[in-house]
C-alpha atoms as a PDB file:
ATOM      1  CA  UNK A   1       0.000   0.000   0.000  1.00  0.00           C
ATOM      2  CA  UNK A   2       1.336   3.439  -0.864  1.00  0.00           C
ATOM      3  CA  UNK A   3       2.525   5.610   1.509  1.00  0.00           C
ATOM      4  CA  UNK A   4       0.101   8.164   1.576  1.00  0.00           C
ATOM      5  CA  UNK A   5      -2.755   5.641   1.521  1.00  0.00           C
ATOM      6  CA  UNK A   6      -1.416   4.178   4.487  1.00  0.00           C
ATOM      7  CA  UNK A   7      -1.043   7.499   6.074  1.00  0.00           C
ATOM      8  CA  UNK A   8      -4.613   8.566   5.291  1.00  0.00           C
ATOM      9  CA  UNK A   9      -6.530   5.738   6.650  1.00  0.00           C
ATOM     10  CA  UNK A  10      -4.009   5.959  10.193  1.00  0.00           C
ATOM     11  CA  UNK A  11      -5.649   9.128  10.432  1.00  0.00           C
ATOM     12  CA  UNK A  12      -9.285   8.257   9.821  1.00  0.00           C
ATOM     13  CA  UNK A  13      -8.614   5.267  12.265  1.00  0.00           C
ATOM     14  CA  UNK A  14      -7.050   7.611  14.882  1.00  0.00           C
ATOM     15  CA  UNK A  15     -10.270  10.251  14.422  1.00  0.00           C
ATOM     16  CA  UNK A  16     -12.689   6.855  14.526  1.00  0.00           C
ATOM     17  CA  UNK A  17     -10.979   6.685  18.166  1.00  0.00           C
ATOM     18  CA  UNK A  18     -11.233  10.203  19.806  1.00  0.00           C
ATOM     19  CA  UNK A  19     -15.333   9.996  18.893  1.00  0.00           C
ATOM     20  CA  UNK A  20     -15.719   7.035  20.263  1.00  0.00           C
ATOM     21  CA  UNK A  21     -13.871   8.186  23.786  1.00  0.00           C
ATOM     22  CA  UNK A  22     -16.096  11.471  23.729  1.00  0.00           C
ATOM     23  CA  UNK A  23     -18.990   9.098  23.180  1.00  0.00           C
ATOM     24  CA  UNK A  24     -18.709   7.157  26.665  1.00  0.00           C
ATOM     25  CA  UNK A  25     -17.532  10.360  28.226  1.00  0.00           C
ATOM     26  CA  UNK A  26     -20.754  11.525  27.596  1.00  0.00           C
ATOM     27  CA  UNK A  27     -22.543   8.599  28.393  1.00  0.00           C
ATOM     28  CA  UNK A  28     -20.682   8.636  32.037  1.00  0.00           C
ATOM     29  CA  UNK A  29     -21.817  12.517  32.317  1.00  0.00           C
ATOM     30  CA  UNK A  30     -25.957  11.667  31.327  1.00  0.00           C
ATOM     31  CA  UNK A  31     -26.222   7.970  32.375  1.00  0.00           C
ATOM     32  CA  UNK A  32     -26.981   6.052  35.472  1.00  0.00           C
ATOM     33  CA  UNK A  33     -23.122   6.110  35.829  1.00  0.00           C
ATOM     34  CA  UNK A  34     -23.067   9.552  37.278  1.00  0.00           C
ATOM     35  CA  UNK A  35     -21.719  10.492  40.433  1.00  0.00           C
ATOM     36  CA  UNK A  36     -24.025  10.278  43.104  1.00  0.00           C
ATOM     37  CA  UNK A  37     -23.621  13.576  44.119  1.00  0.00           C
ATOM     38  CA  UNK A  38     -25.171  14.612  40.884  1.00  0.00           C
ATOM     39  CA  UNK A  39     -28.189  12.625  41.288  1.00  0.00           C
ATOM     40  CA  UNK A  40     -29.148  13.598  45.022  1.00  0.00           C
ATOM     41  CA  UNK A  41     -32.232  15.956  45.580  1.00  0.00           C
ATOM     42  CA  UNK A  42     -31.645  19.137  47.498  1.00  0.00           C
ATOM     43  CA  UNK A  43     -30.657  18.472  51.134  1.00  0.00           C
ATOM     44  CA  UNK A  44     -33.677  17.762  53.577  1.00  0.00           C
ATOM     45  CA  UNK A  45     -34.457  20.981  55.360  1.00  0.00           C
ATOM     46  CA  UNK A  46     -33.249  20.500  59.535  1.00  0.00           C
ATOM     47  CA  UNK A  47     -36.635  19.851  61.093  1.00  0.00           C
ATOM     48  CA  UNK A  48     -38.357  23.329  62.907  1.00  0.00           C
ATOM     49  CA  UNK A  49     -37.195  24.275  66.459  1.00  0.00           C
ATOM     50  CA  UNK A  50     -40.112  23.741  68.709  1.00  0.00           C
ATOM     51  CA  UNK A  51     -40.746  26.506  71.255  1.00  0.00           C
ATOM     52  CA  UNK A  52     -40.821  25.484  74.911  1.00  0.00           C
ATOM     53  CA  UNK A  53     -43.610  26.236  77.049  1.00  0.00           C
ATOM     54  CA  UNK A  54     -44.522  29.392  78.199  1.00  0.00           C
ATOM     55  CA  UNK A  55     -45.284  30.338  81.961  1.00  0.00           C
ATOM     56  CA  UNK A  56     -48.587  28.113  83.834  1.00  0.00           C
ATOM     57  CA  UNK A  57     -50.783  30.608  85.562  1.00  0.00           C
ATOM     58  CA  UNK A  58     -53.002  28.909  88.056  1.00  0.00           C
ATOM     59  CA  UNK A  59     -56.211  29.665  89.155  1.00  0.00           C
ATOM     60  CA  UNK A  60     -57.992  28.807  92.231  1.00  0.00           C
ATOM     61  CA  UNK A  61     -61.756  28.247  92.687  1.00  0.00           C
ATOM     62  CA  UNK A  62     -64.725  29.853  94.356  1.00  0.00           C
ATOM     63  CA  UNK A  63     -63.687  31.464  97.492  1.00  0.00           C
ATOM     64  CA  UNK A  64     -59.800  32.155  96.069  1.00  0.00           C
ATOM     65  CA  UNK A  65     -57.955  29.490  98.123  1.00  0.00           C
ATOM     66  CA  UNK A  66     -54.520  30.045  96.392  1.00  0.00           C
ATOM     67  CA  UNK A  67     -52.626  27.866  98.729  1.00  0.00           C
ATOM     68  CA  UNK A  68     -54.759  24.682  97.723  1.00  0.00           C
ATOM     69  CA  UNK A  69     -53.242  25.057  94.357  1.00  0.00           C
ATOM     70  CA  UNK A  70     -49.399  25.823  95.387  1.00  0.00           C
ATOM     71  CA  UNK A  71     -48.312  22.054  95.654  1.00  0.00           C
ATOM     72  CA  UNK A  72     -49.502  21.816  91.839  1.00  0.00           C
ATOM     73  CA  UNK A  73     -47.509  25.077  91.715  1.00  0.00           C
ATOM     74  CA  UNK A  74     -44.656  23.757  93.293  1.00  0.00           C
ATOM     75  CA  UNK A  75     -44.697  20.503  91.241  1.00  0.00           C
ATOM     76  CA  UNK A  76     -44.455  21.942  88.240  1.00  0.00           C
ATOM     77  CA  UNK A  77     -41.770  24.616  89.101  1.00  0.00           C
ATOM     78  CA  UNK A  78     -39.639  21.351  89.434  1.00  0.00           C
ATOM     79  CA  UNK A  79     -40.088  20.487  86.039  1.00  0.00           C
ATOM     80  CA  UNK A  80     -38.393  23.665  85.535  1.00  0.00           C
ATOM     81  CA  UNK A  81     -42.086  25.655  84.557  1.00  0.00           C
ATOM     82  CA  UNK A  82     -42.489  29.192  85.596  1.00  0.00           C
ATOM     83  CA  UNK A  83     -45.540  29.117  87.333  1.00  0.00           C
ATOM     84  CA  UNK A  84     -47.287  30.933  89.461  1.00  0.00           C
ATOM     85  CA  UNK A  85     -51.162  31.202  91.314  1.00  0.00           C
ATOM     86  CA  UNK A  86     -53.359  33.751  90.406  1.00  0.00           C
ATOM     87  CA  UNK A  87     -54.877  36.258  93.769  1.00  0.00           C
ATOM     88  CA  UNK A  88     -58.655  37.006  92.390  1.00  0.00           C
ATOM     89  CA  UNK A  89     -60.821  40.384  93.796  1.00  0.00           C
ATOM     90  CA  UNK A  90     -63.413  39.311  96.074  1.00  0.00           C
ATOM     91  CA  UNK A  91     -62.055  35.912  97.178  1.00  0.00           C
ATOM     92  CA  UNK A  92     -63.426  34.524  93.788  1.00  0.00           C
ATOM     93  CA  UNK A  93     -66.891  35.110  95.111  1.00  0.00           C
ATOM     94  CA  UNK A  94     -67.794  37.723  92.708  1.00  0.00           C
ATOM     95  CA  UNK A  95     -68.286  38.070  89.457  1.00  0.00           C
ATOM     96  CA  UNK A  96     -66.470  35.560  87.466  1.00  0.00           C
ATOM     97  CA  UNK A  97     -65.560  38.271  84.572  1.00  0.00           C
ATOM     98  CA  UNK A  98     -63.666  40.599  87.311  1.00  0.00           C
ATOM     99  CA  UNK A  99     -61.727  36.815  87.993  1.00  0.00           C
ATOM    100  CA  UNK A 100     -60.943  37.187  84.261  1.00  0.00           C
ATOM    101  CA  UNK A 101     -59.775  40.333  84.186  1.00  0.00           C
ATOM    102  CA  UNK A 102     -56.947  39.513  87.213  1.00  0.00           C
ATOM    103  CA  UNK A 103     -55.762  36.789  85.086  1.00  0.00           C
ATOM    104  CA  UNK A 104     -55.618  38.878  81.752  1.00  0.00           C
ATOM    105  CA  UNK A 105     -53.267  41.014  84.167  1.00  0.00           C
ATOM    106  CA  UNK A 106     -50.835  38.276  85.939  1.00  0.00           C
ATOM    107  CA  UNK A 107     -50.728  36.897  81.966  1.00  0.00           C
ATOM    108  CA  UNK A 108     -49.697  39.738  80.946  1.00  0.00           C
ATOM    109  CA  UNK A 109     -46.993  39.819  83.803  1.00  0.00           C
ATOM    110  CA  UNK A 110     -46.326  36.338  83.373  1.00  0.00           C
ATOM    111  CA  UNK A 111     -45.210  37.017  79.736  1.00  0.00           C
ATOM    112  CA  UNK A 112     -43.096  40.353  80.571  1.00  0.00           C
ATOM    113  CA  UNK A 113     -41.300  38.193  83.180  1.00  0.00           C
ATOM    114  CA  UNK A 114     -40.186  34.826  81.278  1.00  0.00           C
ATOM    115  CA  UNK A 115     -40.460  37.002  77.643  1.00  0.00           C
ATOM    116  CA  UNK A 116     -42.702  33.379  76.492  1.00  0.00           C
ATOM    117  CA  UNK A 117     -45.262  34.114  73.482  1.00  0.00           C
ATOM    118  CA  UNK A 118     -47.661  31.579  75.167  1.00  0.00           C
ATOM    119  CA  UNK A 119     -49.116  30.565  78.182  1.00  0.00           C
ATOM    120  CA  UNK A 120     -50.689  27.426  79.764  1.00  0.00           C
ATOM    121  CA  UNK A 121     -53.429  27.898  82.374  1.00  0.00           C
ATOM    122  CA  UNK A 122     -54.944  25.577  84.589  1.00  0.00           C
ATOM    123  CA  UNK A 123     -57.984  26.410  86.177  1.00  0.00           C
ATOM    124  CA  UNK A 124     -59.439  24.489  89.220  1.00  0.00           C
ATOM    125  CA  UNK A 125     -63.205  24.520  90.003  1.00  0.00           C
ATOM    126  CA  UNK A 126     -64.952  27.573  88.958  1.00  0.00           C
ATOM    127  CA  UNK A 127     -60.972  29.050  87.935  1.00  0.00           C
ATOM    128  CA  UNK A 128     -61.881  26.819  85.204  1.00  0.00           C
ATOM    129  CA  UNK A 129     -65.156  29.159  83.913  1.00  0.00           C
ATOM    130  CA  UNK A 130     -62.505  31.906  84.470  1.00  0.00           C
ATOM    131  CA  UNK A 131     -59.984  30.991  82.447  1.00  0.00           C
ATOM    132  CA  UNK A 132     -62.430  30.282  80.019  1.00  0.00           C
ATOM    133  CA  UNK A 133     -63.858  33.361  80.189  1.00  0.00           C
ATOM    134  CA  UNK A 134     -60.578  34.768  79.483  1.00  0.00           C
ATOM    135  CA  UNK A 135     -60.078  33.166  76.292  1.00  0.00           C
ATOM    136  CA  UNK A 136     -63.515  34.033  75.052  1.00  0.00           C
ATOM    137  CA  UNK A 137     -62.543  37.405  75.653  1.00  0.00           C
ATOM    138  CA  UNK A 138     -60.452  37.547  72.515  1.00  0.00           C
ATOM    139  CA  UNK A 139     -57.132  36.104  73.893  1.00  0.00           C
ATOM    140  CA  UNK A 140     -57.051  32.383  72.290  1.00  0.00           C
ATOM    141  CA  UNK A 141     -54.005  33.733  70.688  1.00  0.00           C
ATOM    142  CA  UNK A 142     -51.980  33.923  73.945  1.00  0.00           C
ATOM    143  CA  UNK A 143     -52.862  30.381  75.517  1.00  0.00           C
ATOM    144  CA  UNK A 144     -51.215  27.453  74.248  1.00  0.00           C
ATOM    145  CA  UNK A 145     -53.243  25.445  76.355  1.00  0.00           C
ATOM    146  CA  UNK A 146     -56.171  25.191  79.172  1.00  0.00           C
ATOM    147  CA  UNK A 147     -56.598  22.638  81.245  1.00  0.00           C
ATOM    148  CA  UNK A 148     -59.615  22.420  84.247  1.00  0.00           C
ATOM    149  CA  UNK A 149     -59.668  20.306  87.264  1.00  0.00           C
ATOM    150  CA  UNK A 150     -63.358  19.709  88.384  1.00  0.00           C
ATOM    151  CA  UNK A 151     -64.998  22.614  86.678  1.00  0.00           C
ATOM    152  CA  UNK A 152     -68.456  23.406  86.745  1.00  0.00           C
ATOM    153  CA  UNK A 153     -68.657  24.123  83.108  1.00  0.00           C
ATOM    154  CA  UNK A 154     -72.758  23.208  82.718  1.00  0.00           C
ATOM    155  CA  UNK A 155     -73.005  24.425  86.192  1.00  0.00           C
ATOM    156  CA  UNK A 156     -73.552  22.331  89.649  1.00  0.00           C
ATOM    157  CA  UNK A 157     -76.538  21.426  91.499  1.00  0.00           C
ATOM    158  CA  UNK A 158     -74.842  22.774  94.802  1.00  0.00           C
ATOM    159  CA  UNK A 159     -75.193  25.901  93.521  1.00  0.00           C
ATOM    160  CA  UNK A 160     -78.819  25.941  92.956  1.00  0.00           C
ATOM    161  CA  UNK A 161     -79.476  24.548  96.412  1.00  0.00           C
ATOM    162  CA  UNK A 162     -77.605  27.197  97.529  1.00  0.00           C
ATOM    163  CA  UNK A 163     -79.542  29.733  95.496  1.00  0.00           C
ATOM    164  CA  UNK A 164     -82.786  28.474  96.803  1.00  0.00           C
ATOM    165  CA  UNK A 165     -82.126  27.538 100.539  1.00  0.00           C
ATOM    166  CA  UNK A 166     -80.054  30.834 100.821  1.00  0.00           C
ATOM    167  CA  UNK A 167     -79.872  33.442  98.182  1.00  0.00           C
ATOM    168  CA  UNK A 168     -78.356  36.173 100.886  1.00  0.00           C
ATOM    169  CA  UNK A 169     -74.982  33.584 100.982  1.00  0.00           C
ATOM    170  CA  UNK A 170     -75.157  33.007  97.117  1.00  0.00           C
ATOM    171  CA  UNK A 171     -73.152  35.862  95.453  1.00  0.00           C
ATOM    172  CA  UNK A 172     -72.893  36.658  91.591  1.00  0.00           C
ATOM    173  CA  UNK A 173     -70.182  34.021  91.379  1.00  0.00           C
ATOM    174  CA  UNK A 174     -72.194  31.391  92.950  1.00  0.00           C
ATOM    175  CA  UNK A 175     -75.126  32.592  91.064  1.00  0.00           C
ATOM    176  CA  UNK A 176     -73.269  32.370  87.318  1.00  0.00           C
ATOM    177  CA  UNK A 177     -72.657  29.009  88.148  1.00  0.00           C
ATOM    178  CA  UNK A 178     -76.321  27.989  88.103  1.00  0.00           C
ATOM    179  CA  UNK A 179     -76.781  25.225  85.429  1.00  0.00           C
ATOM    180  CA  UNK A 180     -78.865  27.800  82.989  1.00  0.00           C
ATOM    181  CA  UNK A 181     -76.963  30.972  84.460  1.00  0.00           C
ATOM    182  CA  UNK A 182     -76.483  33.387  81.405  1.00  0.00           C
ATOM    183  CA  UNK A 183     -73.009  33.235  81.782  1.00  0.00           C
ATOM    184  CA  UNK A 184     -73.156  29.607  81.367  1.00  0.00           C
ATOM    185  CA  UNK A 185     -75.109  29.995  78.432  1.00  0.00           C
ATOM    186  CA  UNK A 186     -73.257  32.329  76.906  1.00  0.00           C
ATOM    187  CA  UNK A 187     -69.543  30.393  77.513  1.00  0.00           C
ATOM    188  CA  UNK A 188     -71.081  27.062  76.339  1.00  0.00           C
ATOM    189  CA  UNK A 189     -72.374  28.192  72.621  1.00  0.00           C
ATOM    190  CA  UNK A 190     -68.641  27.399  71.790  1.00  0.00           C
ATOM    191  CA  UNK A 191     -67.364  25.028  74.595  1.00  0.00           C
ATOM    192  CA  UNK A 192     -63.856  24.926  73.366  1.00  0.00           C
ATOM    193  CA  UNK A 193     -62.646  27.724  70.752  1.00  0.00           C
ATOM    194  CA  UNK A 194     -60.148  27.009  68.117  1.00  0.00           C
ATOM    195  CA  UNK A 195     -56.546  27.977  68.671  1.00  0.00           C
ATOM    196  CA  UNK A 196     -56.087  26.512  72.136  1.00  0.00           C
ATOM    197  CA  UNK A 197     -55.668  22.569  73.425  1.00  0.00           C
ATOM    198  CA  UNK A 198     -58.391  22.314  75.883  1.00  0.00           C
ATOM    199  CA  UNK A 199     -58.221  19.509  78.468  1.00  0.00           C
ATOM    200  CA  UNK A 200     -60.896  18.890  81.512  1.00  0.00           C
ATOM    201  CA  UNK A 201     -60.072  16.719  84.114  1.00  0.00           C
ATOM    202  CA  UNK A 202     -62.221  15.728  86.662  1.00  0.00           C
ATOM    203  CA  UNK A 203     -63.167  13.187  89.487  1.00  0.00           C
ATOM    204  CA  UNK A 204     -66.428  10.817  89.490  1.00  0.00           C
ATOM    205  CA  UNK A 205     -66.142  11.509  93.043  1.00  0.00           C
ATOM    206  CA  UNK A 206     -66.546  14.764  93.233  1.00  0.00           C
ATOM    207  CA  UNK A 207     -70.159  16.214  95.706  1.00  0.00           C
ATOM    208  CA  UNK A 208     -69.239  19.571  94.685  1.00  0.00           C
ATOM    209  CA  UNK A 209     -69.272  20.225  90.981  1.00  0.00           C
ATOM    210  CA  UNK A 210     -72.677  17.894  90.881  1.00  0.00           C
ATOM    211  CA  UNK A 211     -73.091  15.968  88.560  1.00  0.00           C
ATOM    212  CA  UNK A 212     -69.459  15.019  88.077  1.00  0.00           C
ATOM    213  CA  UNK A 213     -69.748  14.899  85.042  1.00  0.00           C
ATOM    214  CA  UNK A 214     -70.849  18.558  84.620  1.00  0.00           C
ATOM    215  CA  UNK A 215     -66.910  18.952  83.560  1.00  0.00           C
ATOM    216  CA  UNK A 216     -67.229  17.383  80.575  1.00  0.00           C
ATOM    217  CA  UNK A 217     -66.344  19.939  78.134  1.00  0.00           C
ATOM    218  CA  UNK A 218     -67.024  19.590  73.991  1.00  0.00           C
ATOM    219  CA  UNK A 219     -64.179  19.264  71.999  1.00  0.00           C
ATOM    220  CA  UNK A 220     -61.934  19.015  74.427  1.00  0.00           C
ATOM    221  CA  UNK A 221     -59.808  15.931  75.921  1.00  0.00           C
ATOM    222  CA  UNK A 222     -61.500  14.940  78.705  1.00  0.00           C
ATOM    223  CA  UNK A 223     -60.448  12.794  81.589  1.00  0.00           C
ATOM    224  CA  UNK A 224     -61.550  11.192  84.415  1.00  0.00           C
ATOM    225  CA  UNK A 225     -59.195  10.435  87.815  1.00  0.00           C
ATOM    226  CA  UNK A 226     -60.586   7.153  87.913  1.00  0.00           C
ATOM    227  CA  UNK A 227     -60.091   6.616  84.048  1.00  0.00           C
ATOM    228  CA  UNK A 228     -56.471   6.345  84.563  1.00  0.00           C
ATOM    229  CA  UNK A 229     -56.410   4.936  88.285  1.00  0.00           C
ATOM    230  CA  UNK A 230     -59.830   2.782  88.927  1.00  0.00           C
ATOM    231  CA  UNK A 231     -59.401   2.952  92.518  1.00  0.00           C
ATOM    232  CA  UNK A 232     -58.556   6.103  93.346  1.00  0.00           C
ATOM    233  CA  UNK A 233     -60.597   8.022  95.674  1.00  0.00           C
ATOM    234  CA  UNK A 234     -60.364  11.932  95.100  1.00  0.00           C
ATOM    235  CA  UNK A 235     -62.852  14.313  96.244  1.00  0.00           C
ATOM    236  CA  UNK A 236     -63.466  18.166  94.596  1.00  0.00           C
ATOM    237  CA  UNK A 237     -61.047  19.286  97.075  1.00  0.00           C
ATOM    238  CA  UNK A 238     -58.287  16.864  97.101  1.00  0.00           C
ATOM    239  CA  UNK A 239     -57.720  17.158  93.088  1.00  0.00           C
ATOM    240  CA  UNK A 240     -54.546  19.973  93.203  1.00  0.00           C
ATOM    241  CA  UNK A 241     -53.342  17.709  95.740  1.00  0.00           C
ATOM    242  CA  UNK A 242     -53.309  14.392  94.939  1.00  0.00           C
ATOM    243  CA  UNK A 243     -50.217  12.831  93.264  1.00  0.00           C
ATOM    244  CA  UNK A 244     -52.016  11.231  90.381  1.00  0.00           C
ATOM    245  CA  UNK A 245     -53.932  14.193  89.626  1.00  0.00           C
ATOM    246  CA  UNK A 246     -50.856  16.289  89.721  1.00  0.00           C
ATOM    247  CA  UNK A 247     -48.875  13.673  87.592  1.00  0.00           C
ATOM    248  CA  UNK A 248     -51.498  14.106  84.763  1.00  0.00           C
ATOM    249  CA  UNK A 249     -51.626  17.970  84.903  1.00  0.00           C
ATOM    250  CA  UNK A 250     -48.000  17.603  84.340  1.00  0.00           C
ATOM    251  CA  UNK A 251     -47.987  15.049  81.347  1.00  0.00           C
ATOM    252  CA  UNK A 252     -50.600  17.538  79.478  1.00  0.00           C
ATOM    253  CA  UNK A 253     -48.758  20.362  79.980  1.00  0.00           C
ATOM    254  CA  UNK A 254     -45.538  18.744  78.617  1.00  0.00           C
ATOM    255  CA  UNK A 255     -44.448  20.099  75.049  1.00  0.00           C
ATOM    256  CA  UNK A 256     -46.269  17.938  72.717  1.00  0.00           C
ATOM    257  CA  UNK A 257     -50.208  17.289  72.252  1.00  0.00           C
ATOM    258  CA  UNK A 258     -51.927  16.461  75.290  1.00  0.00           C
ATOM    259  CA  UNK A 259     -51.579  12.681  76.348  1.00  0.00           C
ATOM    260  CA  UNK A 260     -54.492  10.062  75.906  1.00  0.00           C
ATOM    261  CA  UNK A 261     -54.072   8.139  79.377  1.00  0.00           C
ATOM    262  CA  UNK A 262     -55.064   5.162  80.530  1.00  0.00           C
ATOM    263  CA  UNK A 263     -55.075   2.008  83.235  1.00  0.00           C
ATOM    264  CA  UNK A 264     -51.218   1.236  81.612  1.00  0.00           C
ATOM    265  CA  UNK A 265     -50.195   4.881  83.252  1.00  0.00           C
ATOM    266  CA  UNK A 266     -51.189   4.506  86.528  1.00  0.00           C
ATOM    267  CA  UNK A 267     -48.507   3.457  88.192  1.00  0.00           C
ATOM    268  CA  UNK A 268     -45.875   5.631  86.250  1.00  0.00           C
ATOM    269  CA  UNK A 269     -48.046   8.558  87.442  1.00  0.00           C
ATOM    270  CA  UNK A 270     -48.164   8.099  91.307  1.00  0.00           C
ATOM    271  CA  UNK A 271     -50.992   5.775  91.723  1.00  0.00           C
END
């Protein structure tokens, strides 16, 4: 073969070559073969920093007992909560909306204080219509969370007898928790409002808030003592007190949704 043939097809075998190289180097660039760093989706997002719990504002029942709620106080200031019980005008005897209005204030100190965006409040016996009350009032945005320990919320039977046998000893506060009391009415045309967790716990036991089971609230999660502990025998007054009780306040108030309990907790909650 001449020279120059030889020399022509060296060079068409040579350029045969260098396509076929770019060929697989492109198939390594757009095929499976890629690097897996080019086939990865954007990196997953780090999940949201939930907000701890605000400060719990306590408040006591008819009559304004705040040392009957200062052991639940104390139990959850060892959980490290900021927590405090709220003093209401007129030994919580008068009108419920004035009981309100002192919470609306020690919130409002509660939040200037810890600098939370939220608050929890747990209201015991009629503080329960209070710190209902106070939501209704336009300030859903502010509680996180309500819960109510034996609270009259459809109203009690004691009250009525009391009403009846002796209206000169049953004041406006006793008198708004008459079963078809106007403030009564007027709460329970939205039992629970959107934007809060609402939880009611309450004992079958209780011969105060009559029937028991007045405390039932709609929409809400709704316990009873005996629910989680069969056995247990707490009356109205024992319920800030008593370990078990105090146990579940704390597991609803914790940082997540509040708890569905049952028989299996008992024992892991005091009883």
């Amino acid at each position: 073969m001449p020279t120059a043939v030889r020399r022509r097809v060296l060079l068409i075998l040579l350029a045969g070559a260098l396509l076929g190289a770019v060929a697989l180097a492109g198939g390594l660039l757009v095929g499976g073969d890629r690097p897996a760093a080019s086939v990865a989706g954007p990196a997953a997002a780090p999940p949201a920093a939930v907000e701890p719990p605000g400060p719990v504002l306590l408040v006591p029942g008819y009559g304004g007992n705040t040392a009957l709620l200062e052991p639940l106080a104390e139990r959850l200031r060892g959980t490290g909560r900021d927590a405090s019980v709220v003093a209401l005008p007129g030994n919580g005897t008068g009108d419920l909306r004035a009981s309100a209005a002192a919470l609306d204030a020690a919130v409002s100190a509660a939040l200037a204080r810890t600098g939370g965006g939220s608050v929890d409040v747990v209201g015991y016996s009629a503080g329960g219509l209070v710190a209902r009350l106070w939501v209704a009032d336009g300030h859903a945005d502010v509680a996180r969370r309500v819960l109510t320990l034996g609270a009259p919320h459809h109203g009690t039977d004691l009250a009525q007898l009391g009403a009846r046998l002796a209206p000169d000893r049953c004041p406006d506060g006793c008198r708004q928790m008459l079963p078809d009391s106007e403030l009564l009415t007027g709460l329970n045309a939205d039992e629970t409002p959107d934007g809060v967790d609402w939880v009611s716990v309450w004992s079958a036991q209780d011969r105060v808030v009559t029937p028991p089971d007045s405390a039932r609230l709609e929409g809400a999660l709704n316990l009873t003592v005996q629910s989680v502990c069969a056995g247990r025998a707490v009356s109205h007054q024992e319920l800030p007190g008593d370990p078990v009780v105090q146990g579940i306040v704390d597991a609803q108030l914790g940082a997540g949704e509040p708890v569905e309990l049952t028989a299996d907790d008992c024992t892991r909650l005091g009883g």
